[in-house]
PDB file of N, CA and C in Angstrom:
ATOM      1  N   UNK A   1      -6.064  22.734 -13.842  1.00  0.00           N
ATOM      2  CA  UNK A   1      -6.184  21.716 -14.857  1.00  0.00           C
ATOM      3  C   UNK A   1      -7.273  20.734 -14.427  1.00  0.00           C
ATOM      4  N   UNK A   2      -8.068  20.665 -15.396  1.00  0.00           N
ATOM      5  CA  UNK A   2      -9.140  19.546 -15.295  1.00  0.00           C
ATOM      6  C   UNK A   2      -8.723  18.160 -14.990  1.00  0.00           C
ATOM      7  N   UNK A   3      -9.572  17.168 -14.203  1.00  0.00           N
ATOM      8  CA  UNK A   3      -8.927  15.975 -14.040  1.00  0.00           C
ATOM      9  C   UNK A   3      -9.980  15.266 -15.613  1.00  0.00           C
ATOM     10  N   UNK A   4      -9.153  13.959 -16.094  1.00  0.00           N
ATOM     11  CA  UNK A   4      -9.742  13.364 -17.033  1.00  0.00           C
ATOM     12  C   UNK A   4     -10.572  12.253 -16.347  1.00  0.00           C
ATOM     13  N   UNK A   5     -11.849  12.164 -16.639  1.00  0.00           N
ATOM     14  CA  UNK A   5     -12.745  11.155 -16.718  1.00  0.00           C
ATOM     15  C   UNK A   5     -12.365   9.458 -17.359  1.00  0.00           C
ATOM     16  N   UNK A   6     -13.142   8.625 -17.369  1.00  0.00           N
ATOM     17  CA  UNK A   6     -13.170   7.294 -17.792  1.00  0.00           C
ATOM     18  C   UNK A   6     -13.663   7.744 -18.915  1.00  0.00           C
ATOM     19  N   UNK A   7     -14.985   8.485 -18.819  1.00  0.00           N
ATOM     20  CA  UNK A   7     -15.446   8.590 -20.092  1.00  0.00           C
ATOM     21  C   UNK A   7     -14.796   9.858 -20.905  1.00  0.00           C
ATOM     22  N   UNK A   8     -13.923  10.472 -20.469  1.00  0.00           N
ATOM     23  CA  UNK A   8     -13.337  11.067 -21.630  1.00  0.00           C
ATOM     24  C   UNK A   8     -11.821  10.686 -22.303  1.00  0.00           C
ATOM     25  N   UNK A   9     -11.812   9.577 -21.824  1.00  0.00           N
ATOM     26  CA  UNK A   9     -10.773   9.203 -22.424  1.00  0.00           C
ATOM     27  C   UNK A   9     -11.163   8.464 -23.546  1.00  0.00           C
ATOM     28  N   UNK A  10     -10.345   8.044 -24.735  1.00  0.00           N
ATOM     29  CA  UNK A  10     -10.282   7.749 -25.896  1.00  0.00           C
ATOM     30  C   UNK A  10     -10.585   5.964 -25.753  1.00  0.00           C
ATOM     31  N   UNK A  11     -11.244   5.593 -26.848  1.00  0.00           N
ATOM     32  CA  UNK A  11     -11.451   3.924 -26.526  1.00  0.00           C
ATOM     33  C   UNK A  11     -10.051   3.142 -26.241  1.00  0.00           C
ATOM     34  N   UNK A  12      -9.119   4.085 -27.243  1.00  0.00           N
ATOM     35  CA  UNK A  12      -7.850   2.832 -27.265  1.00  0.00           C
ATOM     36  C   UNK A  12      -7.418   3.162 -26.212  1.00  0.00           C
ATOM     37  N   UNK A  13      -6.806   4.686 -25.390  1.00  0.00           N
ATOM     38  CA  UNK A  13      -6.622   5.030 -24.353  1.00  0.00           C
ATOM     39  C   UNK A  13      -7.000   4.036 -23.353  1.00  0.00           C
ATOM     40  N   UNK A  14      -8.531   3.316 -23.099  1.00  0.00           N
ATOM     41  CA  UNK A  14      -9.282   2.409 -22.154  1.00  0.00           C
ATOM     42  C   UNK A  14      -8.872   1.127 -22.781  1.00  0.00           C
ATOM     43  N   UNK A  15      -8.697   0.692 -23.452  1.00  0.00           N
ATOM     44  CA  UNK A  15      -8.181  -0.184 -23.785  1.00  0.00           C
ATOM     45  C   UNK A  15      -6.542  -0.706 -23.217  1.00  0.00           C
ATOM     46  N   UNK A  16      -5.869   0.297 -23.458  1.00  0.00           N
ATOM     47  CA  UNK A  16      -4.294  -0.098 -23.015  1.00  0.00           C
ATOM     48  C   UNK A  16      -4.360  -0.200 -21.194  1.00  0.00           C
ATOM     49  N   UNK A  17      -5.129   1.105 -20.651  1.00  0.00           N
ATOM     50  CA  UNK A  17      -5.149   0.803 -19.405  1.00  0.00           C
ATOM     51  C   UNK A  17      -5.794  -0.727 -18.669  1.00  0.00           C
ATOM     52  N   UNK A  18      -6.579  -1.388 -19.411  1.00  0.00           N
ATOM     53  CA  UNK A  18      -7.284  -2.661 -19.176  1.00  0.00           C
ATOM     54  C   UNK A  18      -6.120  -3.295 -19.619  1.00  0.00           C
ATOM     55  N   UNK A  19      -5.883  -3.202 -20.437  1.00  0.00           N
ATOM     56  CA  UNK A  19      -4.222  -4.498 -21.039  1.00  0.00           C
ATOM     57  C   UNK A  19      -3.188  -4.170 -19.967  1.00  0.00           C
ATOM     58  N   UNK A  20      -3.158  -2.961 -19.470  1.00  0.00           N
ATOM     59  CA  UNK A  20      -1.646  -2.872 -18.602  1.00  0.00           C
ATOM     60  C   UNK A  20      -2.048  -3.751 -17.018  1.00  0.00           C
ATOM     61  N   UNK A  21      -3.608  -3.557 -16.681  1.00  0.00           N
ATOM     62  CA  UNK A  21      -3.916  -3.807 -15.574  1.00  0.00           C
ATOM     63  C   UNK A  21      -3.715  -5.546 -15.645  1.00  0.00           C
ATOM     64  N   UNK A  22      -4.530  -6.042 -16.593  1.00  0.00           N
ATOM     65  CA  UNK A  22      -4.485  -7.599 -16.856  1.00  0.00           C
ATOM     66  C   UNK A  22      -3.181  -7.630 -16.598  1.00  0.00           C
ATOM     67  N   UNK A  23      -2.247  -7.235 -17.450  1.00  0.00           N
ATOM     68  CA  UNK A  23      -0.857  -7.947 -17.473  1.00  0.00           C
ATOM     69  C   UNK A  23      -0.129  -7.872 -16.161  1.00  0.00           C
ATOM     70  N   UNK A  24      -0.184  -6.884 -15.404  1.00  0.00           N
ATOM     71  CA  UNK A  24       0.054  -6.529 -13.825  1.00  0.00           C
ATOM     72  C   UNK A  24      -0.464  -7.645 -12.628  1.00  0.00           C
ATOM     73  N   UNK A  25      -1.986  -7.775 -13.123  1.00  0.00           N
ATOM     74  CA  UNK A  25      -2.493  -8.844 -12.450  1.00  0.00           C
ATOM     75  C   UNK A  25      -1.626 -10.087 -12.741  1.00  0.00           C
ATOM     76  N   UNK A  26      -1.519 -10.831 -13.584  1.00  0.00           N
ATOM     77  CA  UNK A  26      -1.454 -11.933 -14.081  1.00  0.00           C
ATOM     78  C   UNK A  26       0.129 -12.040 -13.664  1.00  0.00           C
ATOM     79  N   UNK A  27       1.479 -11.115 -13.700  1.00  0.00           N
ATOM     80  CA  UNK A  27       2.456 -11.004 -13.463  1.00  0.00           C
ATOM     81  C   UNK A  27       2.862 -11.418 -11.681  1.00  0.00           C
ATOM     82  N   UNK A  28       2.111 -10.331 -11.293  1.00  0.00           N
ATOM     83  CA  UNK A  28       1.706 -10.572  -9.766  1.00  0.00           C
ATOM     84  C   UNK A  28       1.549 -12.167  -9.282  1.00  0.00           C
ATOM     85  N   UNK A  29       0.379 -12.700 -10.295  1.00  0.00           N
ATOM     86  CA  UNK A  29       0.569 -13.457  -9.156  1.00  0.00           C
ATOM     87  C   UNK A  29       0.949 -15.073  -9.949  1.00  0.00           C
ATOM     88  N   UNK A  30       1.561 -15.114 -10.715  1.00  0.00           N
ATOM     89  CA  UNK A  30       2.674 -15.699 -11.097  1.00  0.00           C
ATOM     90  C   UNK A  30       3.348 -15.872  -9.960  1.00  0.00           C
ATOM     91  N   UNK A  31       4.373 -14.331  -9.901  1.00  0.00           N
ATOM     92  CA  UNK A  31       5.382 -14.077  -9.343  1.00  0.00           C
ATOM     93  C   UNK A  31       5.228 -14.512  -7.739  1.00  0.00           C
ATOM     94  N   UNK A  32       3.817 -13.986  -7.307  1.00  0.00           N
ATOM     95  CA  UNK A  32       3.422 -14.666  -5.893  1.00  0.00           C
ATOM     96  C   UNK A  32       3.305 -16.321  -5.773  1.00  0.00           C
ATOM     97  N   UNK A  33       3.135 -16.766  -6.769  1.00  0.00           N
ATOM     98  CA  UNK A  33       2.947 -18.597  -6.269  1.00  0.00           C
ATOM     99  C   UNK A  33       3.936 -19.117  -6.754  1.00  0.00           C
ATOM    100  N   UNK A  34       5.447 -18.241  -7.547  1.00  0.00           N
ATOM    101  CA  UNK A  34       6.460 -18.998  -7.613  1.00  0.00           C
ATOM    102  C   UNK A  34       6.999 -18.628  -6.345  1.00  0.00           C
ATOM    103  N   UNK A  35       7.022 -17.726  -5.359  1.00  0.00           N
ATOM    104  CA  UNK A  35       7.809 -17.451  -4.267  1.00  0.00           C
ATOM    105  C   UNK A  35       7.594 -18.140  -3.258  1.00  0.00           C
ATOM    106  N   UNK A  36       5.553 -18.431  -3.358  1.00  0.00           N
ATOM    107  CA  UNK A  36       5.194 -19.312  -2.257  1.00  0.00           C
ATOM    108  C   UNK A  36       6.083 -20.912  -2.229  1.00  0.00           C
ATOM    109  N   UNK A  37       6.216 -21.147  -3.505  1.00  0.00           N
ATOM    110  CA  UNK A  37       6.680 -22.707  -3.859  1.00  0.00           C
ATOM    111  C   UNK A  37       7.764 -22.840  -3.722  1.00  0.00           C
ATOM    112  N   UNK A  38       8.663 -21.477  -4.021  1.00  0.00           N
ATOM    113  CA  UNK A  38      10.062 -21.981  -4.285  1.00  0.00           C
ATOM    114  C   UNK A  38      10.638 -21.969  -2.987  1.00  0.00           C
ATOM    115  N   UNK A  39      11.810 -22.985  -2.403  1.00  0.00           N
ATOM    116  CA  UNK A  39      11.993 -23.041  -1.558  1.00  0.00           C
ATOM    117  C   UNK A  39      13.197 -21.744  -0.965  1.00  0.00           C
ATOM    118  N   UNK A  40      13.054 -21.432  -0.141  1.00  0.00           N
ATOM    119  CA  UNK A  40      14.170 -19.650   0.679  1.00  0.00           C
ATOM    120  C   UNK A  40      15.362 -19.864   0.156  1.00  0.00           C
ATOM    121  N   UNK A  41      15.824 -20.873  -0.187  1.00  0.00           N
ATOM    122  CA  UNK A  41      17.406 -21.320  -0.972  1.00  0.00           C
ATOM    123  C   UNK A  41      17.568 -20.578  -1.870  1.00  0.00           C
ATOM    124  N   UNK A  42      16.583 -21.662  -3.000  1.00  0.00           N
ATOM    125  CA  UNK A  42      16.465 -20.951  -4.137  1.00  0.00           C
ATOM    126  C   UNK A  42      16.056 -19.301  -4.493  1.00  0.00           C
ATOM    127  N   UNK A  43      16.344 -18.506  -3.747  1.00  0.00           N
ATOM    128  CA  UNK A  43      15.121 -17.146  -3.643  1.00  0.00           C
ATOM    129  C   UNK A  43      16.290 -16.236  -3.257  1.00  0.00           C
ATOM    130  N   UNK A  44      17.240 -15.207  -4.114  1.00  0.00           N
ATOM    131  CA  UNK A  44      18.197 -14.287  -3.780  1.00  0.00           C
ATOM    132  C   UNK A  44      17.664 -13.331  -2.933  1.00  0.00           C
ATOM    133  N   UNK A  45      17.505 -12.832  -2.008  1.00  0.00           N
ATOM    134  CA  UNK A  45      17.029 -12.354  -0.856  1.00  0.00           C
ATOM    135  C   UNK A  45      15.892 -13.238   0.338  1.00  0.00           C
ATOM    136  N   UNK A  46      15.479 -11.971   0.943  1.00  0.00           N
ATOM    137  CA  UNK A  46      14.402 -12.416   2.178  1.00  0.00           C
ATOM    138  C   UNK A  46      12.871 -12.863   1.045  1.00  0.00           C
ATOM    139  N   UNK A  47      12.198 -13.703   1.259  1.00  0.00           N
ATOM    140  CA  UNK A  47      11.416 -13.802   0.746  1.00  0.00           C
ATOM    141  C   UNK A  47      10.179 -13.134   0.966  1.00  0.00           C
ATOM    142  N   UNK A  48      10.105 -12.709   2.461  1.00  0.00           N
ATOM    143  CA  UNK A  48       9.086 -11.505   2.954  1.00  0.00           C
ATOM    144  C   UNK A  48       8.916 -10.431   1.982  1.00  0.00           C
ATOM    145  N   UNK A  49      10.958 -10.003   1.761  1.00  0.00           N
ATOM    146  CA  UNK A  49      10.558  -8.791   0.935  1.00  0.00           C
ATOM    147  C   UNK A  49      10.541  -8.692  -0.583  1.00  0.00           C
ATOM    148  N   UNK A  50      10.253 -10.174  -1.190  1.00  0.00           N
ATOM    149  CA  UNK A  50       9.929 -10.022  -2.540  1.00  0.00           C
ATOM    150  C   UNK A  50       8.502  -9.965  -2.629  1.00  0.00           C
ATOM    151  N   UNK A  51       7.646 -11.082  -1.292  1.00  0.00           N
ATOM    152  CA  UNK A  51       6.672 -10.842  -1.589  1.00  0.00           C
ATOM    153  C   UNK A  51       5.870  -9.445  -1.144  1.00  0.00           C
ATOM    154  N   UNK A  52       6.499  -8.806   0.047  1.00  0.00           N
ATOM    155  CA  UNK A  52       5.786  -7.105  -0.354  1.00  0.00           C
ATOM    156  C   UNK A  52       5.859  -6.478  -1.207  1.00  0.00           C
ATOM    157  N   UNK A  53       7.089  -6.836  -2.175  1.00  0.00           N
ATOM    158  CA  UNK A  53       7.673  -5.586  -3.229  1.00  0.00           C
ATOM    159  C   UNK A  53       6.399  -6.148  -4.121  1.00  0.00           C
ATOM    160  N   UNK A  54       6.322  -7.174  -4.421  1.00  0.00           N
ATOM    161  CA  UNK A  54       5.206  -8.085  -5.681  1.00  0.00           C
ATOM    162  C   UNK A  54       3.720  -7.071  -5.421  1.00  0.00           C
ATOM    163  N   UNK A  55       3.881  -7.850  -3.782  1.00  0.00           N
ATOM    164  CA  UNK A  55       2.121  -7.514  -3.462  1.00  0.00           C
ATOM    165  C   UNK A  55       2.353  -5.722  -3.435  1.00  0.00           C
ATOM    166  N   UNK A  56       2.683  -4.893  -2.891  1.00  0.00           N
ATOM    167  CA  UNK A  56       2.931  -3.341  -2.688  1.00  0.00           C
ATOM    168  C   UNK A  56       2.992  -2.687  -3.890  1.00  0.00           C
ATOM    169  N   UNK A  57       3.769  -2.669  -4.974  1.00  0.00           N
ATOM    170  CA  UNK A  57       4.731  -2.144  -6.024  1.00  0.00           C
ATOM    171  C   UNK A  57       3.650  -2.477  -6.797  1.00  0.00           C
ATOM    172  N   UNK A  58       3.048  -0.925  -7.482  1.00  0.00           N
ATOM    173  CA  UNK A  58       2.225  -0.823  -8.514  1.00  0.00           C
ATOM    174  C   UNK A  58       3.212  -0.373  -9.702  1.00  0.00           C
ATOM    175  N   UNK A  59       3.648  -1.104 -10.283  1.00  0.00           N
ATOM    176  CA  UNK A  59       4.694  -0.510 -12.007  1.00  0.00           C
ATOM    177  C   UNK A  59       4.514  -1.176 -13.082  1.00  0.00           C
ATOM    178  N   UNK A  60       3.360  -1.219 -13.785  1.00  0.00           N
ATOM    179  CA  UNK A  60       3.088  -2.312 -14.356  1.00  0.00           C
ATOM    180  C   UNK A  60       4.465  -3.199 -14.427  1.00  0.00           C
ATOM    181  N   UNK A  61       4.000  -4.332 -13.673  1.00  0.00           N
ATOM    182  CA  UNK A  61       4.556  -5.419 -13.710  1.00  0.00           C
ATOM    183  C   UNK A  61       6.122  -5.315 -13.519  1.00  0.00           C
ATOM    184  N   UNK A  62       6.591  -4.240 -12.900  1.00  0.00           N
ATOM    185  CA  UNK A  62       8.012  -4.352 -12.850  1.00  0.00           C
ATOM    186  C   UNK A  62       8.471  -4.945 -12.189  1.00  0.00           C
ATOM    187  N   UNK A  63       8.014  -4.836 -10.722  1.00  0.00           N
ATOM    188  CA  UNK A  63       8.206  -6.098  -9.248  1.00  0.00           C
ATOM    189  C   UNK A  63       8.390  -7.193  -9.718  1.00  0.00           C
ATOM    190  N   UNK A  64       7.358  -8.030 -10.441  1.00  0.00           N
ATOM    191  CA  UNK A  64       7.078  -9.113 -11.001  1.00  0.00           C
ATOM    192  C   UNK A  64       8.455  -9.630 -12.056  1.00  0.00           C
ATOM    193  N   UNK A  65       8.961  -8.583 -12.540  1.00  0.00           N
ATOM    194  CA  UNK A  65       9.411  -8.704 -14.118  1.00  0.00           C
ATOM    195  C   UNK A  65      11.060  -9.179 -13.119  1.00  0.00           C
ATOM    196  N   UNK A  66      11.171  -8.127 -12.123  1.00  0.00           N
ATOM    197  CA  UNK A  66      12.432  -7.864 -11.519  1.00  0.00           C
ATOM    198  C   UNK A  66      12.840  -9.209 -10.688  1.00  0.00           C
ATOM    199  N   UNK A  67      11.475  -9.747 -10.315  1.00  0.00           N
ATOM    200  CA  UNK A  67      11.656 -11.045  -9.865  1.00  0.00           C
ATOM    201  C   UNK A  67      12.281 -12.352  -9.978  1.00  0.00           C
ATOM    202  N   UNK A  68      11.486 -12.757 -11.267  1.00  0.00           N
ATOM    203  CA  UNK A  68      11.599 -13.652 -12.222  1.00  0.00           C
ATOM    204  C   UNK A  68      13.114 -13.031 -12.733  1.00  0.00           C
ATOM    205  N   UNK A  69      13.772 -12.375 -13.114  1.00  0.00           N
ATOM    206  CA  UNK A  69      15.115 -11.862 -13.843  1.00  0.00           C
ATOM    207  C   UNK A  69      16.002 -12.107 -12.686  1.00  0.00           C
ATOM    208  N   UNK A  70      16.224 -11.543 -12.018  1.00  0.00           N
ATOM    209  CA  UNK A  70      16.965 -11.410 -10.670  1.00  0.00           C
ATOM    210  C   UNK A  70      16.813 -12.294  -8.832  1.00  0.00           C
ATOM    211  N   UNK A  71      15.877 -12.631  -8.720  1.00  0.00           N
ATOM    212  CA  UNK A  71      15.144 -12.588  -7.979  1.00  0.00           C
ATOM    213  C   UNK A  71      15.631 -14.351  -7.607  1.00  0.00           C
ATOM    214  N   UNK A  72      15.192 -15.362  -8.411  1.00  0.00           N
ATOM    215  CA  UNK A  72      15.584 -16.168  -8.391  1.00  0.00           C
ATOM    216  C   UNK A  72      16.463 -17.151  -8.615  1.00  0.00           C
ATOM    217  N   UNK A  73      17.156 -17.729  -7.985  1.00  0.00           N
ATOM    218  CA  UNK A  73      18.666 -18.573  -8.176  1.00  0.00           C
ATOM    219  C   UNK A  73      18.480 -19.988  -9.352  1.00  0.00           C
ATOM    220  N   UNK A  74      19.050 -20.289 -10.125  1.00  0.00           N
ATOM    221  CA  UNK A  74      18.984 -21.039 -11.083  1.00  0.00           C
ATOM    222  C   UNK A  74      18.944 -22.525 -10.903  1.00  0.00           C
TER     223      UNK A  74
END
């Protein structure tokens, strides 16, 4: 099986992958400067390992998503 190119993919195809990447970025590091700020109290686990899962964990934006939902104490 052939691998697919940049350029053979479809415009909207390049399009969603640029929207998934932005939103990944932007999630990231949200999620990284609320962990830096928030104090280890507030933060349901080790804070080391939210911020590897953030920085490591390519899913668009799931690390990030899992964070913010779970992640932090109210």
């Amino acid at each position: 099986m052939a691998r697919r190119r940049w350029s053979d993919l479809s415009q909207r195809s390049r399009r969603l992958i640029v929207l998934g990447a932005v939103v990944e970025g932007v999630l990231k590091i949200a999620a990284l400067r609320d962990i830096r700020r928030r104090p280890a109290t507030r933060i349901r686990g080790p804070k080391w390992a939210w911020l590897t899962a953030v920085t490591l964990v390519n899913s668009v934006g799931g690390a990030p998503l899992a964070y913010f939902l779970f992640g932090r104490r109210r």
